[in-house]
Protein backbone atom coordinates (compact mmCIF):
# COMPACT_ATOMS: atom_id res chain seq x y z
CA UNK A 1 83.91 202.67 268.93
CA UNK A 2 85.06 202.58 272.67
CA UNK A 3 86.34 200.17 274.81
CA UNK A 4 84.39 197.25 275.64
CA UNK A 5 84.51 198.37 279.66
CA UNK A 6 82.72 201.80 278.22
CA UNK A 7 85.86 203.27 279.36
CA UNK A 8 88.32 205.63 276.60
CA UNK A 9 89.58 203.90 273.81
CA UNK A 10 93.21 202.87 274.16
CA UNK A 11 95.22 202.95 271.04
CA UNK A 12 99.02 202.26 271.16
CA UNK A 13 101.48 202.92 268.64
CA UNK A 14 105.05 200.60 268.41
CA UNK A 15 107.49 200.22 266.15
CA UNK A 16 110.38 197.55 266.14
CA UNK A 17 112.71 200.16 265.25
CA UNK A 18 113.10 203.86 265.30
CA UNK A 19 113.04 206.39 262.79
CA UNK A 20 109.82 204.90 260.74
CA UNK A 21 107.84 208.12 261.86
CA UNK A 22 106.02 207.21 264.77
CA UNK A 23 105.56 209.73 267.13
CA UNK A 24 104.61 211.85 264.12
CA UNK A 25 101.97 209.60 263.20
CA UNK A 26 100.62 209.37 266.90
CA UNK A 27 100.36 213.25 266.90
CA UNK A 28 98.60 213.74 263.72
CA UNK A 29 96.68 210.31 264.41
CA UNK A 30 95.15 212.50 267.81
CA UNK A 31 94.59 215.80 265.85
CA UNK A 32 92.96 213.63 263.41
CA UNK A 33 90.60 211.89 265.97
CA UNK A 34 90.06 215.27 267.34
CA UNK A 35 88.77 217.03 264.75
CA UNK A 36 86.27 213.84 264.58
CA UNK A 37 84.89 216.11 267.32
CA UNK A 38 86.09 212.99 270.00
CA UNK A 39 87.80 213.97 273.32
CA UNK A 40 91.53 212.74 273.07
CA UNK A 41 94.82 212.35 275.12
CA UNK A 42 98.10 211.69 273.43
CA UNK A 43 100.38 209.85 276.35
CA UNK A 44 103.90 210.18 275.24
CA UNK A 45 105.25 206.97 276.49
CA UNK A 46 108.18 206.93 275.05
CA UNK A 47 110.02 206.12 278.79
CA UNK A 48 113.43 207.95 278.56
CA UNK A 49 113.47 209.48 274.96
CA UNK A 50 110.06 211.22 274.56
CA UNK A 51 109.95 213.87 272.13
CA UNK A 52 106.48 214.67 271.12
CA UNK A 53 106.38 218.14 273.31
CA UNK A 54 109.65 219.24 271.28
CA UNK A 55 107.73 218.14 267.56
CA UNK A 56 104.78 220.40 269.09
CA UNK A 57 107.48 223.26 270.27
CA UNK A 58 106.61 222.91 273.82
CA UNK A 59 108.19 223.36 276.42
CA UNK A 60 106.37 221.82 279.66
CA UNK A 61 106.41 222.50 283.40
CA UNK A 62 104.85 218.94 284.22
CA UNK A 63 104.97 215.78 282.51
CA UNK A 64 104.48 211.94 282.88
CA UNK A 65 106.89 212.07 285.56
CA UNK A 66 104.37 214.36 287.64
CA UNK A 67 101.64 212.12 287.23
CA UNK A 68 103.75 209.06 288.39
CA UNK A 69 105.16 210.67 291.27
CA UNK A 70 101.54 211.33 292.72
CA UNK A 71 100.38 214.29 290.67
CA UNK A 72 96.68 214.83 289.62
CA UNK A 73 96.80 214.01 285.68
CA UNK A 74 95.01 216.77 284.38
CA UNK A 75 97.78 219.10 285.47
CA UNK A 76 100.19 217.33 283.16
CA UNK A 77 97.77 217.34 280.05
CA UNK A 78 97.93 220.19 278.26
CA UNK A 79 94.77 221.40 276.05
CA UNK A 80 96.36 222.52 272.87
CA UNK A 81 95.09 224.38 269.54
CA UNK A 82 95.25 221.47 268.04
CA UNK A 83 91.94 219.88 269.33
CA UNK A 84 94.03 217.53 271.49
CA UNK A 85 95.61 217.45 274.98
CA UNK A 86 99.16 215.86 275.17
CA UNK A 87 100.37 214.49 278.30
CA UNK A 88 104.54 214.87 277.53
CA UNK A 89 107.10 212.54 278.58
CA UNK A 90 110.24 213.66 280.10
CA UNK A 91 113.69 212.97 277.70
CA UNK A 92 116.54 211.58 279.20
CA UNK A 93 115.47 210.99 282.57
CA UNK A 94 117.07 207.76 283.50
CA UNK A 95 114.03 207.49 286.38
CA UNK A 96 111.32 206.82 283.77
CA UNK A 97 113.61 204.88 281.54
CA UNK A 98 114.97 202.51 284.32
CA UNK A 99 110.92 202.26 285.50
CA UNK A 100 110.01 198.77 287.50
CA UNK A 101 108.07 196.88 290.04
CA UNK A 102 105.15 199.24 291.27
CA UNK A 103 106.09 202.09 289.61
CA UNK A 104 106.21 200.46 285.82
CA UNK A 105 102.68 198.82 286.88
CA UNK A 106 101.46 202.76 287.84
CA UNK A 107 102.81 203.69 284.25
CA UNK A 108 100.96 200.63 282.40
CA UNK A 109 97.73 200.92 284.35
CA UNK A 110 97.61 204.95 283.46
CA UNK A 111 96.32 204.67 280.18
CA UNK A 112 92.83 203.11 281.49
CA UNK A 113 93.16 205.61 284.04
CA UNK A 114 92.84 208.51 281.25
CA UNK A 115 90.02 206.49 279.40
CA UNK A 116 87.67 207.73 282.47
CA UNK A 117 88.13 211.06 281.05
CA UNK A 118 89.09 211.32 277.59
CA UNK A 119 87.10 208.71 274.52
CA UNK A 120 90.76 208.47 273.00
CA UNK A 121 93.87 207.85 274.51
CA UNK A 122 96.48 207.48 271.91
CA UNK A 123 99.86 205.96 273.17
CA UNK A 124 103.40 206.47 271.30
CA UNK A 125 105.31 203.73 273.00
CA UNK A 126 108.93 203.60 272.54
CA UNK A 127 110.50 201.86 269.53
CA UNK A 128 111.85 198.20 270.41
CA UNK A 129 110.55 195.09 272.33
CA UNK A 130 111.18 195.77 276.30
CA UNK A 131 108.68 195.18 278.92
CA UNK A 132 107.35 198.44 279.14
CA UNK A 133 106.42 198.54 275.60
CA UNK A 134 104.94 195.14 275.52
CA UNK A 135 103.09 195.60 278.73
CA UNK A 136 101.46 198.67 277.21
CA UNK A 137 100.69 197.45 274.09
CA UNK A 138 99.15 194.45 275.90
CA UNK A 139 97.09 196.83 277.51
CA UNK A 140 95.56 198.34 274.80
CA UNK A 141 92.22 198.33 272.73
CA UNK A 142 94.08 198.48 269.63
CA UNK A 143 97.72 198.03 268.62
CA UNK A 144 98.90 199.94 265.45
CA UNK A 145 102.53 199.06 264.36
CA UNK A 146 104.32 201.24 262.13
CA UNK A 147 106.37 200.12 259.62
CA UNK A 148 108.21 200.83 256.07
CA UNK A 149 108.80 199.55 252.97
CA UNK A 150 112.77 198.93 254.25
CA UNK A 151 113.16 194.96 254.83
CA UNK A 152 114.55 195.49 257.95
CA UNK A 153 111.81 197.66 259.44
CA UNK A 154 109.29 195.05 258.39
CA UNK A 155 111.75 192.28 260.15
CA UNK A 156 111.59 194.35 263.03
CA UNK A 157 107.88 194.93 262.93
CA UNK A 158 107.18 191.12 263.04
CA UNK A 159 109.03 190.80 265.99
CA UNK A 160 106.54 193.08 267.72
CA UNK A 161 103.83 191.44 266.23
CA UNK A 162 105.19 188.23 267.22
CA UNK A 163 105.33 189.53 270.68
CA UNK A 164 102.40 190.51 271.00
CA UNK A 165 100.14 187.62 270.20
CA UNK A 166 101.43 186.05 273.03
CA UNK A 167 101.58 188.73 275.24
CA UNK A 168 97.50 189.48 274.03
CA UNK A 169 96.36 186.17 272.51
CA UNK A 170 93.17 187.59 270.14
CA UNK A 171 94.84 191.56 270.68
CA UNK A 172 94.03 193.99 268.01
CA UNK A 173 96.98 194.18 266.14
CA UNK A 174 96.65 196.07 262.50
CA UNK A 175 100.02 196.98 260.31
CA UNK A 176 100.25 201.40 259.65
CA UNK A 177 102.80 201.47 256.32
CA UNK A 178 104.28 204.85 256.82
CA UNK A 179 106.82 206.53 254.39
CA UNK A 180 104.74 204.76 251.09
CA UNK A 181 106.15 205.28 247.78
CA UNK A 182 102.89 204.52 246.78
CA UNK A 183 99.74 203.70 248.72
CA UNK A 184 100.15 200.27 246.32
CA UNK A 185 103.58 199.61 247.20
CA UNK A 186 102.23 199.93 250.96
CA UNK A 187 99.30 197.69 249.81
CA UNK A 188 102.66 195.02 248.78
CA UNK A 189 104.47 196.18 252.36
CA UNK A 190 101.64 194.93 254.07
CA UNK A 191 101.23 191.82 251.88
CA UNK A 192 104.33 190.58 252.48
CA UNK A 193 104.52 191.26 256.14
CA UNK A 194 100.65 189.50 256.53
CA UNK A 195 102.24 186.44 254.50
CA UNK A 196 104.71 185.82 257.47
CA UNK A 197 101.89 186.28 260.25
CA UNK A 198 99.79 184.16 258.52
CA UNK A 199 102.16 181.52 257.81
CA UNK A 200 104.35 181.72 261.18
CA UNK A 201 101.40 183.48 263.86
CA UNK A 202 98.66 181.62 262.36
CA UNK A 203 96.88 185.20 262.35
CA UNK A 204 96.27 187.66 259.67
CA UNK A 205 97.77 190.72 260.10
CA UNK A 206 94.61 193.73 259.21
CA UNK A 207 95.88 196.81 257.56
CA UNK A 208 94.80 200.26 259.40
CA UNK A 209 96.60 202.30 256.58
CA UNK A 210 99.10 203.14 254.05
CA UNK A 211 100.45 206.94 254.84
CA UNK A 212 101.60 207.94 251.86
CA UNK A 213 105.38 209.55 251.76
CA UNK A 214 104.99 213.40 251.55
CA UNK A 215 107.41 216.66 251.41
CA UNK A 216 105.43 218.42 253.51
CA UNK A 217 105.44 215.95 256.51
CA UNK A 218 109.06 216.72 257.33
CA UNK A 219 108.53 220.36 256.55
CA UNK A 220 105.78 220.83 259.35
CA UNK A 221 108.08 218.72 261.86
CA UNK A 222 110.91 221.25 261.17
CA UNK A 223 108.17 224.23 261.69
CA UNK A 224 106.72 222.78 265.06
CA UNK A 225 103.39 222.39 263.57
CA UNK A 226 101.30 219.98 263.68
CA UNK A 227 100.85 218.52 259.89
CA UNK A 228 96.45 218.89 259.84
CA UNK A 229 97.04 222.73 260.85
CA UNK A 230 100.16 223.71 258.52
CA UNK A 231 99.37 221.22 255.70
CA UNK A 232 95.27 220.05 255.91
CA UNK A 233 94.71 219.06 252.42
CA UNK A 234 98.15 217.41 251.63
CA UNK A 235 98.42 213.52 251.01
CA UNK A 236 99.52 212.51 254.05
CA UNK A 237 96.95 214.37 255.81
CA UNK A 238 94.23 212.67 253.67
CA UNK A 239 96.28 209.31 254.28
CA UNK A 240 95.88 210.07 258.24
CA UNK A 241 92.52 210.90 258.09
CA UNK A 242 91.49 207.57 256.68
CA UNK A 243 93.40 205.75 259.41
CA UNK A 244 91.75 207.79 262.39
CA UNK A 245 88.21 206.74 260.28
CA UNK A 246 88.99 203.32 259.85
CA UNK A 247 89.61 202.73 263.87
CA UNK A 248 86.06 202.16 263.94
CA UNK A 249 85.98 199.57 262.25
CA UNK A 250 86.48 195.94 263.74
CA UNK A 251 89.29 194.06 262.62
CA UNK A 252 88.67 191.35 260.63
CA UNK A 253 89.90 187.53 262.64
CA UNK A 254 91.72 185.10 260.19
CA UNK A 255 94.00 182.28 260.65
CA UNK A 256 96.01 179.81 258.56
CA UNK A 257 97.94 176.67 258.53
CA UNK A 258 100.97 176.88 261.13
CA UNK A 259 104.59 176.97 259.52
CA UNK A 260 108.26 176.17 260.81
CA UNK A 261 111.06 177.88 259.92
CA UNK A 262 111.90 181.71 259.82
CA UNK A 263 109.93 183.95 257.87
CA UNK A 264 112.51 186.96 256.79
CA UNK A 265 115.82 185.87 254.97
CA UNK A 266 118.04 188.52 255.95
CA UNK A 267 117.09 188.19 259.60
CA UNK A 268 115.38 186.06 262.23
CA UNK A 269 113.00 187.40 264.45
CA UNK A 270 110.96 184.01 264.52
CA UNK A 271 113.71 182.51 266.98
């Protein structure tokens, strides 16, 4: 599947809230289309706090930041072992973070800019709701939101999703359930997430995949590896694998009756 311009496939990956695991799941998400034997670019967009290079142990002459300021972009992607190139981000510059005006359109319109070269560009967009990240994932082919089984993660997720339909009005948007006690307890994550789409976004809400939680996930971060080369055969791997498969697949369109009201308890992110 490609884009329908014949360009790269865009996929970005947001999360309401941090710490639900996804720039992990955006590297081993490209290793995983890699090994599919497809040419693919990770673009850490993570403006300000990008960390996939230091996950990978890297430690980068040029970055996003190169690329922005003028620089050709294949000088900033590096090829790694991994059967992936990763164009870093640069942490803690307040120059990317504070991006605007013609620059921030320069950082949104890159990702289309890669498709000429690579079939998969895979985008980890920082965690929250602020223009960058919405004009990204507005931008993209496919949006894959990452969420837990924690009831304020899947608060948070809604609000992206929420977001996004009007930002991308008939967008791909499908739910990734990371951290899974169970891939059926991430079957009932996504069911009760899809219930408040359906009932407040008058959209269904497809799932891409349930990534099942696994010891040695954490253990490969720690070692710098990434998970399909220190861990290929573990359950999250497997979990992973079915994800990057199932991208080529359409989503499937529903709709429902709309709803008023708000469609979390403990929070509102319907208002």
């Amino acid at each position: 599947m490609t884009a329908a311009n014949g360009m790269g496939r865009v996929i970005a990956i947001a999360s309401g809230k941090g710490g639900v695991g996804k720039t992990w799941l955006a590297i081993t998400l490209a290793q995983a289309l890699g090994q599919q034997g497809r040419r693919v670019v990770l673009l850490d967009a993570d403006l300000g706090l990008a960390n996939a290079d230091v996950q990978l142990g890297l430690n980068p002459a040029r970055d996003l930041a190169h690329v922005l300021a003028g620089g050709a972009a294949a000088d900033a992607a590096l090829a790694l072992p991994a059967g992936f190139h990763l164009m870093p981000g640069r942490s803690g510059s307040g120059a990317l973070a504070g991006l605007a005006g013609a620059a921030l359109d320069q950082a949104v319109a890159l990702p289309r800019r890669l498709g000429a070269t690579w079939q998969d560009v895979v985008v980890d967009l920082g965690a929250g709701v602020g223009a960058a990240q919405r004009r990204l994932a507005a931008g993209a082919d496919i949006l894959l939101v990452v969420a837990t089984e924690e009831p304020t993660s899947l608060t948070d997720a809604y609000a992206v999703l929420k977001l996004h339909a009007g930002d991308a009005p008939g967008g791909d948007a499908r739910l990734v359930v990371n951290l899974a006690t169970s891939a059926a307890a991430g079957q009932r994550t996504h069911a009760t997430l899809e219930s408040a789409t359906r009932r407040f976004l008058q959209r269904g809400l497809p799932l891409a995949g349930v990534v099942r939680r696994d010891a040695k996930v954490p253990e490969a971060i720690r070692r710098q590896t990434p998970l399909l080369t220190r861990h290929p055969a573990c359950m999250a791997a497997q979990d992973v694998r079915a994800l990057a498969r199932g991208l080529d697949q359409p989503a499937a369109s529903t709709s429902s009756t709309p709803a008023t009201g708000t469609p979390f308890s403990s929070r509102s992110a319907a208002s």
